[in-house]
Protein backbone atom coordinates (compact mmCIF):
# COMPACT_ATOMS: atom_id res chain seq x y z
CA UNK A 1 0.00 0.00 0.00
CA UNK A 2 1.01 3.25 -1.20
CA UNK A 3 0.82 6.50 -3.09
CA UNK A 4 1.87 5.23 -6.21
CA UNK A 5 -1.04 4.69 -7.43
CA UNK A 6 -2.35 5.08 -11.70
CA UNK A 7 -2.88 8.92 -11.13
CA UNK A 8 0.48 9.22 -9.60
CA UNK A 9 2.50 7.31 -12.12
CA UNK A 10 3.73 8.12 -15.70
CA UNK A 11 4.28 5.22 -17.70
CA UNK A 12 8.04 5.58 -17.31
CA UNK A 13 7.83 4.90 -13.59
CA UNK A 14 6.59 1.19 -13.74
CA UNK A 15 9.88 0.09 -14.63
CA UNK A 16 11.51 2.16 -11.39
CA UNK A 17 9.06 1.08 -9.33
CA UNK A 18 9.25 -2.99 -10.01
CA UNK A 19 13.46 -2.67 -10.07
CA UNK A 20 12.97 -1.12 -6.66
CA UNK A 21 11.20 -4.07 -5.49
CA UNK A 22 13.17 -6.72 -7.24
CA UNK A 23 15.93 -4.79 -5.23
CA UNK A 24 14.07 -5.50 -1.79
CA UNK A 25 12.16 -9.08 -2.56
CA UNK A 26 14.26 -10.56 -5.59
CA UNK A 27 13.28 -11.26 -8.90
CA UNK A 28 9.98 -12.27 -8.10
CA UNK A 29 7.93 -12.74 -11.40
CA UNK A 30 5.22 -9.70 -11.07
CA UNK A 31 1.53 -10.02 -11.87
CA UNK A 32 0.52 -6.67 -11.90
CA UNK A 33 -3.70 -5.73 -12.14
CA UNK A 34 -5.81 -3.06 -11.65
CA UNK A 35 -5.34 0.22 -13.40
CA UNK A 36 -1.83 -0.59 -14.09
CA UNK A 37 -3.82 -2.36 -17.62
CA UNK A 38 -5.88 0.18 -18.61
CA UNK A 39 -5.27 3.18 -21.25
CA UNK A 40 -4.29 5.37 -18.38
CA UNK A 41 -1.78 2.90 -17.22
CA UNK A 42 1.71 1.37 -17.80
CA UNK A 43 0.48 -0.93 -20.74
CA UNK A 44 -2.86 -1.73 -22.14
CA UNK A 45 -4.33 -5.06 -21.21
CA UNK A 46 -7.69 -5.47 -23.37
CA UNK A 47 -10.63 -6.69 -21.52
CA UNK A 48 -12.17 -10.12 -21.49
CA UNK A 49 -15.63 -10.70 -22.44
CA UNK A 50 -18.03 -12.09 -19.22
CA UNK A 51 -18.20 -14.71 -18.47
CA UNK A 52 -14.65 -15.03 -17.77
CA UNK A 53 -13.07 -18.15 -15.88
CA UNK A 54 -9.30 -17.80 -14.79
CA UNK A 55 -7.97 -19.96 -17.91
CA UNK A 56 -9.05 -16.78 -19.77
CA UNK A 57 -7.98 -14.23 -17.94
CA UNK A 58 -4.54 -16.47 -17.50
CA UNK A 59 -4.54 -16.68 -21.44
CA UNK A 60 -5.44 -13.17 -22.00
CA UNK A 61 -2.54 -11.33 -19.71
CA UNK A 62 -0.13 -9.36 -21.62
CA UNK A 63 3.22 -10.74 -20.68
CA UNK A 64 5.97 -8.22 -20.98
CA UNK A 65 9.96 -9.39 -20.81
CA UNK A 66 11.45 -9.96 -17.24
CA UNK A 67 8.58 -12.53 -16.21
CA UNK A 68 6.28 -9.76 -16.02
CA UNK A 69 2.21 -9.94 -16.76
CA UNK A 70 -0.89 -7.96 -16.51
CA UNK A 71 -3.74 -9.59 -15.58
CA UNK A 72 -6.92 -7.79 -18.17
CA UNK A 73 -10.20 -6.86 -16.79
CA UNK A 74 -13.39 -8.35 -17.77
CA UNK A 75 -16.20 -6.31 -19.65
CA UNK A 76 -19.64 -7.19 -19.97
CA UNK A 77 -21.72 -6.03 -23.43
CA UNK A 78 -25.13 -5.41 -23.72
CA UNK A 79 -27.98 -4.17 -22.36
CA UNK A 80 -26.07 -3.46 -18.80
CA UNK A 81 -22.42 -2.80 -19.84
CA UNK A 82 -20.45 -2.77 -17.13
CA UNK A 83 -15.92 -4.29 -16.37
CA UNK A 84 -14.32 -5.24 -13.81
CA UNK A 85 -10.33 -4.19 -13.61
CA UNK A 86 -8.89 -4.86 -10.00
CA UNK A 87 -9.98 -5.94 -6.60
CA UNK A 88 -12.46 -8.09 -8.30
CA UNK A 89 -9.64 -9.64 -10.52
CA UNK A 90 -7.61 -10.11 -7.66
CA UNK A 91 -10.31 -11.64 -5.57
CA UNK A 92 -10.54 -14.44 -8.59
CA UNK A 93 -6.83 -14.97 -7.86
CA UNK A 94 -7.01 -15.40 -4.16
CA UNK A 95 -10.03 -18.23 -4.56
């Protein structure tokens, strides 16, 4: 938890920020979601369509070099369009 959140961050700093905790915790492959994906964020990870399982969202992560991936949202069309990009996508990975 911190301040460096998507409105704090130019895309430039993502790479700063993850060397800077590779210094602390190793190189620890990094699974990055939230904001971090979206067009305001480090690199663009297209949504999902819903219903999405974790085999798609696993399939669908853009995987950057240095064992690096972010995890996409999930978008639902129609009638009631509404996505999901974060803590829902990292409840899916704690379950």
């Amino acid at each position: 938890r911190d301040d460096r959140g998507v409105l704090a961050m130019a895309a430039d700093d993502y790479p700063r920020d993850i060397a800077a905790f590779r210094r602390r915790w190793g190189m620890l492959p990094v699974i990055a979601v939230g904001m971090v994906g979206s067009t305001r964020g480090w690199h663009e990870a297209a949504y999902v369509a819903a219903p999405a399982g974790l085999d798609a969202l696993a399939a669908a992560c853009l995987r950057l070099p240095d064992d690096i991936a972010i995890v996409p949202g999930v978008a639902l069309t129609g009638a009631r369009a509404d996505v999901m990009r974060g803590e829902e996508v990292q409840a899916l990975g704690a379950v």
